[in-house]
C-alpha atoms as a PDB file:
ATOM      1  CA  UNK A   1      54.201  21.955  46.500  1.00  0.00           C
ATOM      2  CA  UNK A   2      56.459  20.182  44.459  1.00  0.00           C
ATOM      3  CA  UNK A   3      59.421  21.679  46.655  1.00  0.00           C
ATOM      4  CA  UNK A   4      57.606  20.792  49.747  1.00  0.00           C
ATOM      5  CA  UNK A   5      57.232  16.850  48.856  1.00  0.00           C
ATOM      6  CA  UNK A   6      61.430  16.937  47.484  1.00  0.00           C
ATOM      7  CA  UNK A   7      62.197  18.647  50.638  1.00  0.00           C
ATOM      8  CA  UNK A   8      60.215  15.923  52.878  1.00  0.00           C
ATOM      9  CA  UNK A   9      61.739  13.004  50.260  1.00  0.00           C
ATOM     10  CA  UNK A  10      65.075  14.063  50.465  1.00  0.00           C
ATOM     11  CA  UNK A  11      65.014  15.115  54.580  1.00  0.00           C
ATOM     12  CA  UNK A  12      66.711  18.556  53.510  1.00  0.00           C
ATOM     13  CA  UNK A  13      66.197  21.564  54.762  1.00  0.00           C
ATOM     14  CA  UNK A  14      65.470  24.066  51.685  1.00  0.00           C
ATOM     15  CA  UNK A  15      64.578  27.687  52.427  1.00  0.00           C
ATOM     16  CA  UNK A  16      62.269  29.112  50.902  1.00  0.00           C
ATOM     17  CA  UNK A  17      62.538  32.371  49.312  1.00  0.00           C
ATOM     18  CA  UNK A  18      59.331  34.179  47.727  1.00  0.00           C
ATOM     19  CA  UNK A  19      59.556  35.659  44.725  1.00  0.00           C
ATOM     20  CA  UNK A  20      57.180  36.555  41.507  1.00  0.00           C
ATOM     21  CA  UNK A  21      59.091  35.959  37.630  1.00  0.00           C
ATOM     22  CA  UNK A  22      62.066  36.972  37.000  1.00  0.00           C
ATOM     23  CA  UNK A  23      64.006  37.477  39.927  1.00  0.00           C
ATOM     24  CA  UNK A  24      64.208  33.844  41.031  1.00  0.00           C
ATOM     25  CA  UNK A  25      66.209  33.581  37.723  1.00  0.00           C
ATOM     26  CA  UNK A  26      67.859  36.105  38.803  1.00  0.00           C
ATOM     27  CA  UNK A  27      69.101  35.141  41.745  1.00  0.00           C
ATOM     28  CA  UNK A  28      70.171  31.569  40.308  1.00  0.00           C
ATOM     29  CA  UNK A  29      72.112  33.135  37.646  1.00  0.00           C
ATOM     30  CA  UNK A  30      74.240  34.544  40.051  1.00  0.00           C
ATOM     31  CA  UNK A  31      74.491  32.671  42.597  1.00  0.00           C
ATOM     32  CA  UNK A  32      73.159  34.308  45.071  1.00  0.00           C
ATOM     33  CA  UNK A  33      71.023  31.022  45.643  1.00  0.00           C
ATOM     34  CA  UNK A  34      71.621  27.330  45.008  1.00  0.00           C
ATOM     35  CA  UNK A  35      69.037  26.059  43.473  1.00  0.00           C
ATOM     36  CA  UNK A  36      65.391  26.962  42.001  1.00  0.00           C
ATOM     37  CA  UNK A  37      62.442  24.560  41.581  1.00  0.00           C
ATOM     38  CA  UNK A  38      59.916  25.790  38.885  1.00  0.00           C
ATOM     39  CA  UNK A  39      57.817  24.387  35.917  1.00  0.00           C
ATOM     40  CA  UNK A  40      59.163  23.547  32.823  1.00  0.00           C
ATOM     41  CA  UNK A  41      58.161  26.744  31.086  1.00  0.00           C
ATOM     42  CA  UNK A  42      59.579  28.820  33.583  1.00  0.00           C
ATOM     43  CA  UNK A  43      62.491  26.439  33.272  1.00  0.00           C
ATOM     44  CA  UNK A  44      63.504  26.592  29.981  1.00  0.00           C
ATOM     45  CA  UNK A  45      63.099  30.892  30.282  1.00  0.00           C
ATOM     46  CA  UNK A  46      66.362  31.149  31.600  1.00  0.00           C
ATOM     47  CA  UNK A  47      67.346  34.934  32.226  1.00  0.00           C
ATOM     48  CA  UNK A  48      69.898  35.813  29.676  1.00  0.00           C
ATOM     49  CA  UNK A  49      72.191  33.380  30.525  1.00  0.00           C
ATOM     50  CA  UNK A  50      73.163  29.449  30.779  1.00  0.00           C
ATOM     51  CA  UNK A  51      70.323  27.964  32.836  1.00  0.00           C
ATOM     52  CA  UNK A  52      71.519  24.318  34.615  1.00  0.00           C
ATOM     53  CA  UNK A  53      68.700  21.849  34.348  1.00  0.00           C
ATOM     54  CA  UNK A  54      70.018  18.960  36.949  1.00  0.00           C
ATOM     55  CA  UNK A  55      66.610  16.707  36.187  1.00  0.00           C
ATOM     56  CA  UNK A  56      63.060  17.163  36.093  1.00  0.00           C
ATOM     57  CA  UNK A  57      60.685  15.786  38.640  1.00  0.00           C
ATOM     58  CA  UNK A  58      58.024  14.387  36.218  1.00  0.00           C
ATOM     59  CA  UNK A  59      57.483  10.393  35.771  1.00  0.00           C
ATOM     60  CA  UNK A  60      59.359  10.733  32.087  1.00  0.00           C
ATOM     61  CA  UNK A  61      61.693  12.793  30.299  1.00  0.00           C
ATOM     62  CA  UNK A  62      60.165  15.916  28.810  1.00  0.00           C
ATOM     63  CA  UNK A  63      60.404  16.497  24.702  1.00  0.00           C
ATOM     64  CA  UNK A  64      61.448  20.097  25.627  1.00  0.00           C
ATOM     65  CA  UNK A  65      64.858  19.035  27.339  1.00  0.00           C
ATOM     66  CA  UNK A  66      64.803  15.499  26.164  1.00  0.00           C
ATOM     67  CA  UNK A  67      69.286  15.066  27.797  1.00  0.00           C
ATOM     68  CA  UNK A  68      67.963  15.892  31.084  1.00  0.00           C
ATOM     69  CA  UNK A  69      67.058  12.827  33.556  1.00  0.00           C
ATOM     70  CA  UNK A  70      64.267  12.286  35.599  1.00  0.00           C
ATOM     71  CA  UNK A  71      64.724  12.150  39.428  1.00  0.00           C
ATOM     72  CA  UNK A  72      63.961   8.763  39.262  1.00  0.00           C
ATOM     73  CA  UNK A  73      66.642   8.002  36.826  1.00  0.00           C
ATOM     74  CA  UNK A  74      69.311   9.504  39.082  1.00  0.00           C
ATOM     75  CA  UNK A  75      68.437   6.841  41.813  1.00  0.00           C
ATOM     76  CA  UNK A  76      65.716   8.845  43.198  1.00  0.00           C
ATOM     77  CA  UNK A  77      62.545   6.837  43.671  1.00  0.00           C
ATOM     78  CA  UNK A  78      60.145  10.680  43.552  1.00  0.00           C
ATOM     79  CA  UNK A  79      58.069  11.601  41.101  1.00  0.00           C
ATOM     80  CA  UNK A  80      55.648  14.692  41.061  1.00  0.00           C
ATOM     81  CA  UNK A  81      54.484  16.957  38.413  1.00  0.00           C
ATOM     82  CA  UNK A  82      54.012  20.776  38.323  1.00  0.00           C
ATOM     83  CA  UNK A  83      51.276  22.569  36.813  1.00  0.00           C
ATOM     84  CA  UNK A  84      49.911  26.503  36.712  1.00  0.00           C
ATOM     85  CA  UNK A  85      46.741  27.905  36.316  1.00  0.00           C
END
């Protein structure tokens, strides 16, 4: 959902690619997409190598990766948190 409301903010186009663990690491790690939106936990897994974390989404910085800037701090008036069940 969270991808959803940056895709409508930003009025990109993101495609959507399903995928279950791992493999959307996976495929970020090398390169064989651009980008990955997940929750912080799935975040910080990385796959065995250097993970990028551009910003987070949420309203503040999170203790877990407390150098990386919100959206909104990057000029970006969105804010929207994840969560799992």
């Amino acid at each position: 959902m969270v991808a959803l409301a940056f895709q409508n903010f930003t009025k990109a186009k993101f495609n959507h690619i399903p995928s279950r663990g791992r493999p959307r690491h996976h495929a970020a790690l090398g390169k064989h997409v651009d980008s990955i939106i997940v929750s912080a936990r799935r975040g910080s897994a990385g796959a065995g190598g250097p993970a990028s974390h551009p910003g987070v989404f949420g309203p503040d910085r999170l203790d877990k990766f407390p150098k990386v800037p919100t959206a909104k701090e990057q000029g970006m008036n969105f804010a929207m948190t994840m969560w799992r069940a």
